[in-house]
C-alpha atoms as a PDB file:
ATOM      1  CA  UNK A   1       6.733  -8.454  -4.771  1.00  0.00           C
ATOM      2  CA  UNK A   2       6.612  -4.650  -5.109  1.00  0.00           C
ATOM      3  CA  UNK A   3       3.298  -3.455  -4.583  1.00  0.00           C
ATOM      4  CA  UNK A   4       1.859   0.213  -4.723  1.00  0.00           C
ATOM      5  CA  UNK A   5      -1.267   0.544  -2.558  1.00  0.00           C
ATOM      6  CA  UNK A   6      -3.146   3.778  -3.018  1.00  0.00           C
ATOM      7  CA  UNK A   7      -6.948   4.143  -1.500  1.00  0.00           C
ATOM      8  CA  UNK A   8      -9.594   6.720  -1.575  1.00  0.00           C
ATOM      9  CA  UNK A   9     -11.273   6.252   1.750  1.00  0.00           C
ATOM     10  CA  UNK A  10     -14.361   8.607   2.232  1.00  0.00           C
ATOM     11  CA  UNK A  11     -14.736   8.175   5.820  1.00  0.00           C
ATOM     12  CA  UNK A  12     -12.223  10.009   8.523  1.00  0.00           C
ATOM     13  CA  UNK A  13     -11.997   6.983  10.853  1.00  0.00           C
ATOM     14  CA  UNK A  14     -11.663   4.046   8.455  1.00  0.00           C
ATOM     15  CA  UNK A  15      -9.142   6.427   6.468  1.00  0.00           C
ATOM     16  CA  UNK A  16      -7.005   6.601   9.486  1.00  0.00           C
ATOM     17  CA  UNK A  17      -7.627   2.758  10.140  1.00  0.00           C
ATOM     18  CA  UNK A  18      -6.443   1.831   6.494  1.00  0.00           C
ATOM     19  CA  UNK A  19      -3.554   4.568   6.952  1.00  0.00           C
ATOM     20  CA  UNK A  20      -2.368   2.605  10.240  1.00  0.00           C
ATOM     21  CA  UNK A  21      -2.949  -0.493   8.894  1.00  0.00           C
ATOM     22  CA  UNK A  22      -1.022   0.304   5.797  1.00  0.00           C
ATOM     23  CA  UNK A  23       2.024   1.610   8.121  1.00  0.00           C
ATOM     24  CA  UNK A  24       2.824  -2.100   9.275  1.00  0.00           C
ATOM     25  CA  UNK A  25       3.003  -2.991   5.570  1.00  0.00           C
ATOM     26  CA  UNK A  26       5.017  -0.612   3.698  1.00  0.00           C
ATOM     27  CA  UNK A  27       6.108   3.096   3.403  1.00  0.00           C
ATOM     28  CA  UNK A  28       3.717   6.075   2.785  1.00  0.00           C
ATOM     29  CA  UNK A  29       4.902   7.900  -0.044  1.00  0.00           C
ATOM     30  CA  UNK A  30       2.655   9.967  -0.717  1.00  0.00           C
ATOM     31  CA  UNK A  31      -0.494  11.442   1.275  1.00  0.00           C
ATOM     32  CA  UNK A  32      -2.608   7.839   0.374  1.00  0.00           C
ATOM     33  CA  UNK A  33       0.023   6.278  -1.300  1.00  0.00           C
ATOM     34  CA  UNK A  34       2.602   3.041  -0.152  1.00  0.00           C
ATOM     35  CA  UNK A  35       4.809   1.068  -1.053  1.00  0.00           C
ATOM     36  CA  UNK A  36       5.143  -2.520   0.145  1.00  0.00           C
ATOM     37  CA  UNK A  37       7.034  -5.298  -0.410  1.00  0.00           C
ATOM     38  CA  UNK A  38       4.924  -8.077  -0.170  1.00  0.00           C
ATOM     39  CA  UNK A  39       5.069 -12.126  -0.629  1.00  0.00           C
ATOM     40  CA  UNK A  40       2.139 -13.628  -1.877  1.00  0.00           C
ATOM     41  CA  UNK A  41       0.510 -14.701   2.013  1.00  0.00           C
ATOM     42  CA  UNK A  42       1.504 -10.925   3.306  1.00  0.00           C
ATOM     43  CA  UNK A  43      -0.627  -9.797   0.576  1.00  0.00           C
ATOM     44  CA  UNK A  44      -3.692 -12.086   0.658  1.00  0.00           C
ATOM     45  CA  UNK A  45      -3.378 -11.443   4.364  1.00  0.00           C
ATOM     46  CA  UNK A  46      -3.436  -7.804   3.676  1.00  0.00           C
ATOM     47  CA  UNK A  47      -6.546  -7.843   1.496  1.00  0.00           C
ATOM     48  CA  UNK A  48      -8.317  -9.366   3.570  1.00  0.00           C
ATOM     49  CA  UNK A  49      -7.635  -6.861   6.535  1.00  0.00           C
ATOM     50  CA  UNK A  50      -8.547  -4.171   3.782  1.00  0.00           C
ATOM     51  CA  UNK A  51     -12.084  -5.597   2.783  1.00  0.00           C
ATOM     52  CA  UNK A  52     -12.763  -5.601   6.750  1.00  0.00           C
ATOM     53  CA  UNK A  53     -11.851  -2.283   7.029  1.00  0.00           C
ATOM     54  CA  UNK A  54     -13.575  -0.804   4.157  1.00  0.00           C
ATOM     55  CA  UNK A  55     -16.556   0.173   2.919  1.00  0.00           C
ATOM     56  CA  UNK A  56     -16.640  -1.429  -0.497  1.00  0.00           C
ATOM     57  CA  UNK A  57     -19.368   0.830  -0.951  1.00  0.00           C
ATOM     58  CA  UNK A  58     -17.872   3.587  -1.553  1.00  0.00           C
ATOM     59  CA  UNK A  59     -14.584   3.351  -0.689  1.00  0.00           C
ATOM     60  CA  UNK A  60     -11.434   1.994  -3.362  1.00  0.00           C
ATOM     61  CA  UNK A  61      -8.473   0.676  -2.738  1.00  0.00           C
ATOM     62  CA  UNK A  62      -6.343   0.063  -5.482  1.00  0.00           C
ATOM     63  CA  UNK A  63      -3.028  -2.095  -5.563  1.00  0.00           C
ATOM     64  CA  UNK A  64      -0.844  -2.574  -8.365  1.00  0.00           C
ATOM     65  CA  UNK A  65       1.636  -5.718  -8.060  1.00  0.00           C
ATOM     66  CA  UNK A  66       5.038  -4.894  -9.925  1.00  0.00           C
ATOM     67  CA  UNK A  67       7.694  -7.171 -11.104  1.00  0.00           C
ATOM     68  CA  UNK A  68      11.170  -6.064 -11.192  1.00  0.00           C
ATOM     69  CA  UNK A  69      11.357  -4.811 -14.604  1.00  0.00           C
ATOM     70  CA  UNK A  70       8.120  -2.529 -13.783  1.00  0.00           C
ATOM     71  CA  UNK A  71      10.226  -1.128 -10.774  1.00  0.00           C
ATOM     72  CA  UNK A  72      13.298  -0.278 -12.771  1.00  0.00           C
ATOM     73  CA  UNK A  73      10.939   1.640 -15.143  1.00  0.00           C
ATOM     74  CA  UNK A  74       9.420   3.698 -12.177  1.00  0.00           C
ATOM     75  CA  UNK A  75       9.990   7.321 -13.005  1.00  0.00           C
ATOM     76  CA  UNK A  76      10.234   9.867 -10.083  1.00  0.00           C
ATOM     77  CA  UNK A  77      10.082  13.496 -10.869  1.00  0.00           C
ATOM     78  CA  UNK A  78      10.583  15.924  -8.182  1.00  0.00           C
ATOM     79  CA  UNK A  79      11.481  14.684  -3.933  1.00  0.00           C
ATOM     80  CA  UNK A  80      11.650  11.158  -2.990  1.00  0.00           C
ATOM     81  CA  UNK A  81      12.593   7.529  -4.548  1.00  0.00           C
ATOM     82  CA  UNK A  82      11.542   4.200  -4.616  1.00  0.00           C
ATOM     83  CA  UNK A  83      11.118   1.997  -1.433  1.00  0.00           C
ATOM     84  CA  UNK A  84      13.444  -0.513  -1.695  1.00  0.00           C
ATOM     85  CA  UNK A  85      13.863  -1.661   1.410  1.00  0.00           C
ATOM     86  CA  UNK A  86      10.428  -1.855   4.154  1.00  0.00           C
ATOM     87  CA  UNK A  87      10.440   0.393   7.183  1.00  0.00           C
ATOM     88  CA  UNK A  88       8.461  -2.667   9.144  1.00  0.00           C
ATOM     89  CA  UNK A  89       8.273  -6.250   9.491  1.00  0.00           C
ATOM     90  CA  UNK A  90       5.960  -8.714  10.161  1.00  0.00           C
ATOM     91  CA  UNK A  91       6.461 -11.425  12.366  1.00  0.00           C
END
């Protein structure tokens, strides 16, 4: 499923962890932004590397789960598109 990940990470070194970790996921779109496409164990695999990584704290990471309709609706105003196909696999 589409999935838009976007965090707010306040330490430097867990940032770049999550930003890493997010890399072999999906494609950064924006500065703490990605795209994935996820199936349901690639994302329940995912959350829990997150919660590791984090400082639930004060640290958020948000992800919002879109069906296609919700993707076709995606509006994009300025450089870029929508990820449609992922820049990295798992295996």
């Amino acid at each position: 499923m589409f999935t838009i990940i976007s965090y707010d990470i306040v330490d430097d070194k867990r940032r770049t962890k999550v930003m890493k970790l997010l890399k072999g996921y999906g494609t950064r779109v924006q500065y703490s932004v990605f795209e994935c496409i996820l199936n349901p164990g690639e994302f329940s695999r995912l959350g829990r590397e997150l919660r590791e990584l984090i400082d639930q704290d004060v640290d958020s990471v948000r992800c919002y789960r879109l069906d296609a309709d919700a993707v076709e609706r995606i509006a994009i105003y300025g450089i870029g598109r929508v990820s449609s196909e992922p820049t990295h696999y798992l295996v």
